[in-house]
PDB file of N, CA and C in Angstrom:
ATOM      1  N   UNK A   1       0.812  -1.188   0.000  1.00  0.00           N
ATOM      2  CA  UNK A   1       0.000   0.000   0.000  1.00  0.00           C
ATOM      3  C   UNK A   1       0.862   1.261   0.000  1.00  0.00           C
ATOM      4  N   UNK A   2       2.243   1.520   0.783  1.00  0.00           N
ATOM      5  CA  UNK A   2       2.981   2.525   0.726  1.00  0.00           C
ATOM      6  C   UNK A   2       3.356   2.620  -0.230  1.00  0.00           C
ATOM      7  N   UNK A   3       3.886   1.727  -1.568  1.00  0.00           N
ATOM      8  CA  UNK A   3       4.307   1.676  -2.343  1.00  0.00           C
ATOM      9  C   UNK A   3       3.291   2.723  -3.742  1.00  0.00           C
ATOM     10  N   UNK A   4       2.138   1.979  -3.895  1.00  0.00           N
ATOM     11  CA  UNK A   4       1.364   2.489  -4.343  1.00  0.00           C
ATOM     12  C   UNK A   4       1.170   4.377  -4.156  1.00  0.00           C
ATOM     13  N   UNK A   5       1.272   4.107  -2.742  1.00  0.00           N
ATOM     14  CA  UNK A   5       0.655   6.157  -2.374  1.00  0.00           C
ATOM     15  C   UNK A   5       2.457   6.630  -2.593  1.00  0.00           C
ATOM     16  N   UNK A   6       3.135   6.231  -2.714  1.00  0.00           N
ATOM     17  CA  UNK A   6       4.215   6.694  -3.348  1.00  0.00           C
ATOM     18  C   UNK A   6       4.543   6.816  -4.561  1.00  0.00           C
ATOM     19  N   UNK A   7       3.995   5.825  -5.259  1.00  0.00           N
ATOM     20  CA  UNK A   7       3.972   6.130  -6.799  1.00  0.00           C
ATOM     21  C   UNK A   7       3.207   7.302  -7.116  1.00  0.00           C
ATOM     22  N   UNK A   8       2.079   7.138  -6.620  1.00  0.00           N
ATOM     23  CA  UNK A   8       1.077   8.151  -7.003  1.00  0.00           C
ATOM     24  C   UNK A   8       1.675   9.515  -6.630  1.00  0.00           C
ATOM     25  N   UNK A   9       2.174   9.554  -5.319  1.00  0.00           N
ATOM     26  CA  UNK A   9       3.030  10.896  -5.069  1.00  0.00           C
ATOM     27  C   UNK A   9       3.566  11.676  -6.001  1.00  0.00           C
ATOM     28  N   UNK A  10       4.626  10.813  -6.769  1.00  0.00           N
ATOM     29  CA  UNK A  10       5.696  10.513  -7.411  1.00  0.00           C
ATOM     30  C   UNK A  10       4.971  11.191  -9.126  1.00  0.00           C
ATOM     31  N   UNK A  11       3.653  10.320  -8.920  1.00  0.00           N
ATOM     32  CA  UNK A  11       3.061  11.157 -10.326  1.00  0.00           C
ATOM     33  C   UNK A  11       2.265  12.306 -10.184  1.00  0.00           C
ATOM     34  N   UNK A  12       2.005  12.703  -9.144  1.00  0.00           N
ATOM     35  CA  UNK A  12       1.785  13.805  -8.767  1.00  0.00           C
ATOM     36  C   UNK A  12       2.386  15.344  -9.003  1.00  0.00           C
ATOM     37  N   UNK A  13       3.958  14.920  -8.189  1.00  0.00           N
ATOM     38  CA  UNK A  13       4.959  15.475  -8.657  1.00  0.00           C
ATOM     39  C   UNK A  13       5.292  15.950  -9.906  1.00  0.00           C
ATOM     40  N   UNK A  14       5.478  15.105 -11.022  1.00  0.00           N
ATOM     41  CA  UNK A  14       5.539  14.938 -12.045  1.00  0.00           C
ATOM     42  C   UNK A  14       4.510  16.127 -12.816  1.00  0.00           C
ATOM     43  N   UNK A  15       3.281  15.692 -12.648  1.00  0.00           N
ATOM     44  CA  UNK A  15       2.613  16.408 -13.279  1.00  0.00           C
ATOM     45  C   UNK A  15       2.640  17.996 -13.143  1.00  0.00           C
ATOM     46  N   UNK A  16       3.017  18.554 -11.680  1.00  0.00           N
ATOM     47  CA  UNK A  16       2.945  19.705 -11.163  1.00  0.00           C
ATOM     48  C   UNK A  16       4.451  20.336 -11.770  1.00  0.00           C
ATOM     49  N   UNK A  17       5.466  19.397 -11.829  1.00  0.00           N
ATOM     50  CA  UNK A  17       6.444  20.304 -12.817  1.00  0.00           C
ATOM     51  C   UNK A  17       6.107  20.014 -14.427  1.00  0.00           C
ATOM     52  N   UNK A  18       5.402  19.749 -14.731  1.00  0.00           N
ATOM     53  CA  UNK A  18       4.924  19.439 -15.985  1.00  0.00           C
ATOM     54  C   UNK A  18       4.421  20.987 -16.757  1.00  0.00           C
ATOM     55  N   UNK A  19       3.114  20.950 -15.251  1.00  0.00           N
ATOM     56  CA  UNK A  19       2.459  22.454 -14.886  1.00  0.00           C
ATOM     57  C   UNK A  19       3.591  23.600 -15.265  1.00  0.00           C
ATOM     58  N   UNK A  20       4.229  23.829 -14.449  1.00  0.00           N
ATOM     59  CA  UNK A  20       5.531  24.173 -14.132  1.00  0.00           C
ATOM     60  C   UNK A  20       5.750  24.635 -15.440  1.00  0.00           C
ATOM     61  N   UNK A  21       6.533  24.203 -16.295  1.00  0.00           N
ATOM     62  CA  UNK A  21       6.901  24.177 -17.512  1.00  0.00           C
ATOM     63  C   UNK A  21       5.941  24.259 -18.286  1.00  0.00           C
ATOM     64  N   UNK A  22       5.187  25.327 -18.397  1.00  0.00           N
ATOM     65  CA  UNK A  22       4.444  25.624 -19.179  1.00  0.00           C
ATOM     66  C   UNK A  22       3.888  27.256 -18.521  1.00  0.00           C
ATOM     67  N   UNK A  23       4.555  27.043 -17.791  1.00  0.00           N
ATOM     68  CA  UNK A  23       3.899  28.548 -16.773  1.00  0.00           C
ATOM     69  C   UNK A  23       4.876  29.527 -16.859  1.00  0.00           C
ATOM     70  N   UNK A  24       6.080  28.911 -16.780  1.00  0.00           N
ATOM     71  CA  UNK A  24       7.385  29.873 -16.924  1.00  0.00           C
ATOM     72  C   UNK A  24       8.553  28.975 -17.516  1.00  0.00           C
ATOM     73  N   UNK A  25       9.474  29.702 -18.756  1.00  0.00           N
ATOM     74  CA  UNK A  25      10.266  29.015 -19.491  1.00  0.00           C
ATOM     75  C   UNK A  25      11.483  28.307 -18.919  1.00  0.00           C
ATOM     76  N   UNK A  26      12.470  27.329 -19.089  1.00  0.00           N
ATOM     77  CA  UNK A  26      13.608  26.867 -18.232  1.00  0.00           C
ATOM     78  C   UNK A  26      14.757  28.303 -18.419  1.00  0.00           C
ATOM     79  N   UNK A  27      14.500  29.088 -18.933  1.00  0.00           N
ATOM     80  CA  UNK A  27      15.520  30.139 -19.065  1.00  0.00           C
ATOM     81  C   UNK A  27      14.968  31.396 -18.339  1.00  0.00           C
ATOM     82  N   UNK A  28      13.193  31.851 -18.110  1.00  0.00           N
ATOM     83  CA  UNK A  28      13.072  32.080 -17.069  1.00  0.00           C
ATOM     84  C   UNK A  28      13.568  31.675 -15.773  1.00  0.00           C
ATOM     85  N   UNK A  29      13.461  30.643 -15.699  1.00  0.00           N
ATOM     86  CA  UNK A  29      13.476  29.793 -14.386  1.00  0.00           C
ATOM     87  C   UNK A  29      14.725  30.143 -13.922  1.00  0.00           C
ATOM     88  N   UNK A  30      15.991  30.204 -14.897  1.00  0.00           N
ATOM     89  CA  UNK A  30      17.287  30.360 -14.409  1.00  0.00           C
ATOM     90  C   UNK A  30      17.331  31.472 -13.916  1.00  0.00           C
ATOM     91  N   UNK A  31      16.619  32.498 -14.660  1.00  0.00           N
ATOM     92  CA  UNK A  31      16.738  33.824 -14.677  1.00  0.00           C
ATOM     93  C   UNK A  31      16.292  34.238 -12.965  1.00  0.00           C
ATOM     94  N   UNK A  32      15.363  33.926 -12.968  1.00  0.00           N
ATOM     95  CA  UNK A  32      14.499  33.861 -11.324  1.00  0.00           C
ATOM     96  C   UNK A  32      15.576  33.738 -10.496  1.00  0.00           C
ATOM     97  N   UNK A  33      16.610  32.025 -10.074  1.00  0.00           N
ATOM     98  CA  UNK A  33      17.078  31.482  -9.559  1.00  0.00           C
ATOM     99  C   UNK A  33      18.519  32.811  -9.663  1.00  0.00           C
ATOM    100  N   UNK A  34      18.791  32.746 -10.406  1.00  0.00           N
ATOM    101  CA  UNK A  34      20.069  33.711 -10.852  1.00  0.00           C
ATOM    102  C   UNK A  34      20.260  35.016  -9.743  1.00  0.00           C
ATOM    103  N   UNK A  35      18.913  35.846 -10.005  1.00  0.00           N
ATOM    104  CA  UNK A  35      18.291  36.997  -9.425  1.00  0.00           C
ATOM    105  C   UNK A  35      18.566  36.936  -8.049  1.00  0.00           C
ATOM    106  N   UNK A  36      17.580  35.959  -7.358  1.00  0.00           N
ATOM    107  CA  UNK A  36      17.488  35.514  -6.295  1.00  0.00           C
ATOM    108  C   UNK A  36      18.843  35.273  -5.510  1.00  0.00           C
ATOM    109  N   UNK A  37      19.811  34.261  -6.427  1.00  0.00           N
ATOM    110  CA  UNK A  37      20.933  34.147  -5.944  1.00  0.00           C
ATOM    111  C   UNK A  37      22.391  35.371  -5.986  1.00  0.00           C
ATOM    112  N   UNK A  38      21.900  35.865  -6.633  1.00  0.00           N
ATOM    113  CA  UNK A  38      22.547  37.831  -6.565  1.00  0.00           C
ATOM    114  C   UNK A  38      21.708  38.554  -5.438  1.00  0.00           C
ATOM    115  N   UNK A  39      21.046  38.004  -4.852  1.00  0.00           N
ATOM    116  CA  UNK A  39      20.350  39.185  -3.887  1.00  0.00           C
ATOM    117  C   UNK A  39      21.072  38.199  -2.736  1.00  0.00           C
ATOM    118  N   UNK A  40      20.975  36.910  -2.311  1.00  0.00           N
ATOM    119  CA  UNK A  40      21.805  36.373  -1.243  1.00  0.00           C
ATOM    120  C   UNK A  40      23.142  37.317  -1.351  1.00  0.00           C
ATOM    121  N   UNK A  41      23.832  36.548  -2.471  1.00  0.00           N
ATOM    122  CA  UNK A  41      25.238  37.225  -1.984  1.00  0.00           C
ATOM    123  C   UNK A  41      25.647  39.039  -2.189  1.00  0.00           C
ATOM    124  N   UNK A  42      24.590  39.440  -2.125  1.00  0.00           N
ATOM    125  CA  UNK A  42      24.599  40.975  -2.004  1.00  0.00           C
ATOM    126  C   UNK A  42      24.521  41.161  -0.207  1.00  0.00           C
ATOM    127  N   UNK A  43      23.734  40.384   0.305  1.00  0.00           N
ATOM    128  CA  UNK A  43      23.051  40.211   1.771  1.00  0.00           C
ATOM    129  C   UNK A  43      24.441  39.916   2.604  1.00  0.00           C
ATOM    130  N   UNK A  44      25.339  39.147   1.548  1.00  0.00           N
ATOM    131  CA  UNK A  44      26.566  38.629   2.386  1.00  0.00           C
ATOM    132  C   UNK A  44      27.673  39.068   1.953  1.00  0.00           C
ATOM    133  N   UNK A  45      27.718  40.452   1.418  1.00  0.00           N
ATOM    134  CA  UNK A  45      28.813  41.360   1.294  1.00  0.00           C
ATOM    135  C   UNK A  45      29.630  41.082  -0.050  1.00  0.00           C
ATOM    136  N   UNK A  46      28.916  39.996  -1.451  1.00  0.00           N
ATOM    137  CA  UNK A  46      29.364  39.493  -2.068  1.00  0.00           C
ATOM    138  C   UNK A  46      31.131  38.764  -1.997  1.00  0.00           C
ATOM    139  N   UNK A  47      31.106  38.133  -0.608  1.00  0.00           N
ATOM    140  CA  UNK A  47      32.836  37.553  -0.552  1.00  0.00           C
ATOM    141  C   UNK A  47      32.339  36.398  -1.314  1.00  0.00           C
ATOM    142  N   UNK A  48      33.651  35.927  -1.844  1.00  0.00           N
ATOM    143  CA  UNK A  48      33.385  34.941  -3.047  1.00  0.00           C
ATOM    144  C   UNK A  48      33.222  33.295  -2.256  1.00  0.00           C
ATOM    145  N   UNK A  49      33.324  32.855  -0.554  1.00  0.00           N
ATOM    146  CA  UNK A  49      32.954  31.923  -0.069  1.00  0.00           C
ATOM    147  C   UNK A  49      31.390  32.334   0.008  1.00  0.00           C
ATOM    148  N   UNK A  50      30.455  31.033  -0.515  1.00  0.00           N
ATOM    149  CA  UNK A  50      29.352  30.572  -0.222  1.00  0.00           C
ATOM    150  C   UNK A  50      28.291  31.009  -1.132  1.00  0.00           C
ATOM    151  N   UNK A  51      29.067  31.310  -2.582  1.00  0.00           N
ATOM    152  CA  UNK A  51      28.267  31.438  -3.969  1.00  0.00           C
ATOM    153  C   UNK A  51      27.638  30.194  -4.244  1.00  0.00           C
ATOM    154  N   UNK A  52      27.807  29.071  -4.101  1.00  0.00           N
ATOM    155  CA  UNK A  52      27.476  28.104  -4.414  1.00  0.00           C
ATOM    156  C   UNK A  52      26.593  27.695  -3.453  1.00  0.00           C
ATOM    157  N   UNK A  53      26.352  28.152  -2.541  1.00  0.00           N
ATOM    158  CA  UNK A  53      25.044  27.627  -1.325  1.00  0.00           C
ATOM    159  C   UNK A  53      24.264  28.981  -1.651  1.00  0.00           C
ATOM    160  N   UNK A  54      24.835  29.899  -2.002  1.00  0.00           N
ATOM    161  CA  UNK A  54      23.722  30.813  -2.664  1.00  0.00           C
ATOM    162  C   UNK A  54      22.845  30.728  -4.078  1.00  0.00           C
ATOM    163  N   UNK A  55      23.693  29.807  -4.616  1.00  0.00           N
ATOM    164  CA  UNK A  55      22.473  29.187  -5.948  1.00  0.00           C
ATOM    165  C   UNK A  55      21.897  28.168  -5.363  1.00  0.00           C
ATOM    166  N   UNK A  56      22.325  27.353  -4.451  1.00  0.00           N
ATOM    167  CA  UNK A  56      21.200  26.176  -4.289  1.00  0.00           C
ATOM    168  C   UNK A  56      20.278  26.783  -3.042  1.00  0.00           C
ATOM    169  N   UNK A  57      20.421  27.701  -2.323  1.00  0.00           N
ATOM    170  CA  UNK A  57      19.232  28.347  -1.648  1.00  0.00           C
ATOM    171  C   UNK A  57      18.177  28.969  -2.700  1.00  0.00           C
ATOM    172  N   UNK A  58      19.358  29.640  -3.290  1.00  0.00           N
ATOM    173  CA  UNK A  58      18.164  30.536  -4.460  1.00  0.00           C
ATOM    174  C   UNK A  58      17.066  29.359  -5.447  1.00  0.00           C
ATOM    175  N   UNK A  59      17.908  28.301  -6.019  1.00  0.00           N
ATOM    176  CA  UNK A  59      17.179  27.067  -6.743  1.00  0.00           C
ATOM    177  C   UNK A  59      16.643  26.760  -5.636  1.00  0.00           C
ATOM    178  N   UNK A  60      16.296  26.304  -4.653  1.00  0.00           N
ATOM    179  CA  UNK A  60      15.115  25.535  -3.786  1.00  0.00           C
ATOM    180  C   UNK A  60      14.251  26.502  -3.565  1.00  0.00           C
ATOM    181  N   UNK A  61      14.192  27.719  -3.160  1.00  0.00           N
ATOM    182  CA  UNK A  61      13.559  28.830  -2.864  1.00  0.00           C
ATOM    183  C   UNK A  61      12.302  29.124  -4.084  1.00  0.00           C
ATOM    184  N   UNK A  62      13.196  29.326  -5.248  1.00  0.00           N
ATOM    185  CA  UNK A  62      12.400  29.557  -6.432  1.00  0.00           C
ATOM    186  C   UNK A  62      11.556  27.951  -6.945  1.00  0.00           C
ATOM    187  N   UNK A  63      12.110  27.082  -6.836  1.00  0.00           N
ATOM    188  CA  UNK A  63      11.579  25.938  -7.257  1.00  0.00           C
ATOM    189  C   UNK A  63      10.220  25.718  -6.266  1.00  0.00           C
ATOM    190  N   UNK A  64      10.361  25.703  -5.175  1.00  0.00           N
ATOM    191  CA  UNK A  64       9.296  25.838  -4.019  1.00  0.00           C
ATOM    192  C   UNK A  64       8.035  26.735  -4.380  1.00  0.00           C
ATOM    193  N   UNK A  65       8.723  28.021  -4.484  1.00  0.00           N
ATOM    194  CA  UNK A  65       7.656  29.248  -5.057  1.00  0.00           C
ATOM    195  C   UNK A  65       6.523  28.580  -6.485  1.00  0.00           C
ATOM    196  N   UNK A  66       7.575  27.992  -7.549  1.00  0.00           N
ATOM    197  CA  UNK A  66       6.968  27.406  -8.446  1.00  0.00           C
ATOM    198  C   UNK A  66       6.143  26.339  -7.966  1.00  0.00           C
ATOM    199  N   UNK A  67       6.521  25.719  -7.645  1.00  0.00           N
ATOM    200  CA  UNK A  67       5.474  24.226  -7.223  1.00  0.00           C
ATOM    201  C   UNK A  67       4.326  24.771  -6.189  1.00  0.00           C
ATOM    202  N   UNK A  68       4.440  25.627  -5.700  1.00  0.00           N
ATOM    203  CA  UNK A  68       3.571  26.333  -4.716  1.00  0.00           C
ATOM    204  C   UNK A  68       2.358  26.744  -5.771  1.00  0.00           C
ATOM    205  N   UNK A  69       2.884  27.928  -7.409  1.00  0.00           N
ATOM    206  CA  UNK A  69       1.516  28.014  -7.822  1.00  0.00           C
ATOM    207  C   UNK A  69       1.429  27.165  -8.511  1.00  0.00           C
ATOM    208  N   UNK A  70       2.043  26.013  -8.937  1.00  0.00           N
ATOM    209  CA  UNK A  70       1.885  25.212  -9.945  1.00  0.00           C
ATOM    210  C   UNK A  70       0.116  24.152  -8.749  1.00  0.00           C
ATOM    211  N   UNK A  71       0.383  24.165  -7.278  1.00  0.00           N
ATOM    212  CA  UNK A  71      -0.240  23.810  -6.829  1.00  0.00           C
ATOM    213  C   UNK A  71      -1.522  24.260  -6.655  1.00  0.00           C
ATOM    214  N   UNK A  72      -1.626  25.754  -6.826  1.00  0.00           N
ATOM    215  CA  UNK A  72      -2.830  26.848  -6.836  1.00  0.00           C
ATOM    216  C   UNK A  72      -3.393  26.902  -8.111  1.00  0.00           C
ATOM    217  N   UNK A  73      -2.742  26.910  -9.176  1.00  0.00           N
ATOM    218  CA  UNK A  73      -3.350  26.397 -11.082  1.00  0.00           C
ATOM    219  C   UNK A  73      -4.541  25.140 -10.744  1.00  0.00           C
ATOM    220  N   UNK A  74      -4.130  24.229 -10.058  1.00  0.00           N
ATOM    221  CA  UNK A  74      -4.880  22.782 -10.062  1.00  0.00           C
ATOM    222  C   UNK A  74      -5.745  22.692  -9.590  1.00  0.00           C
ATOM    223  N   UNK A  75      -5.516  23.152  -7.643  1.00  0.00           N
ATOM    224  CA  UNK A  75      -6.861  23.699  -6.911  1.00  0.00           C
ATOM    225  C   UNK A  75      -7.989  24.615  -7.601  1.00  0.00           C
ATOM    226  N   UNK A  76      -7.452  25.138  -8.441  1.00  0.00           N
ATOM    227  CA  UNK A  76      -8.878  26.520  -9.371  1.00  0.00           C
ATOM    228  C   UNK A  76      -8.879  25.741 -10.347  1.00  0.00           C
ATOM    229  N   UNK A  77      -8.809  24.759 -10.983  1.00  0.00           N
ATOM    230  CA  UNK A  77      -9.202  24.259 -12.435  1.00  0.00           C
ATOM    231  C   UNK A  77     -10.196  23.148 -11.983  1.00  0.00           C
TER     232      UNK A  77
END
């Protein structure tokens, strides 16, 4: 039975970045993530330790935001 409500999860997922990609382009998307991750290391005096935890904050941050309305598209349809 876990198996099952995990698959289904799993296609769940799927579908909502599916959503996703169609709502905003993968070169948007960078663009977002990019942004985002120039405003961290502005916050941290731009020293060149911890650029790289500043794109993957900025990518989870923005990816989250996305799946968030990709989740609000579905609830109203």
């Amino acid at each position: 039975m876990a198996g099952k409500k995990s698959r289904m999860k799993e296609g769940s997922v799927r579908a909502l970045e599916e959503l996703i990609e169609t709502l905003v382009t993968p070169d948007d998307r960078l663009n977002m993530i990019s942004e985002a991750a120039y405003y961290r290391a502005e916050q941290r005096g731009f020293s060149p330790e911890g650029t790289d935890q500043d794109w993957y904050e900025a990518e989870s941050m923005i990816d989250s935001m996305l799946m968030r309305e990709a989740e609000k598209v579905v609830e109203h349809s």
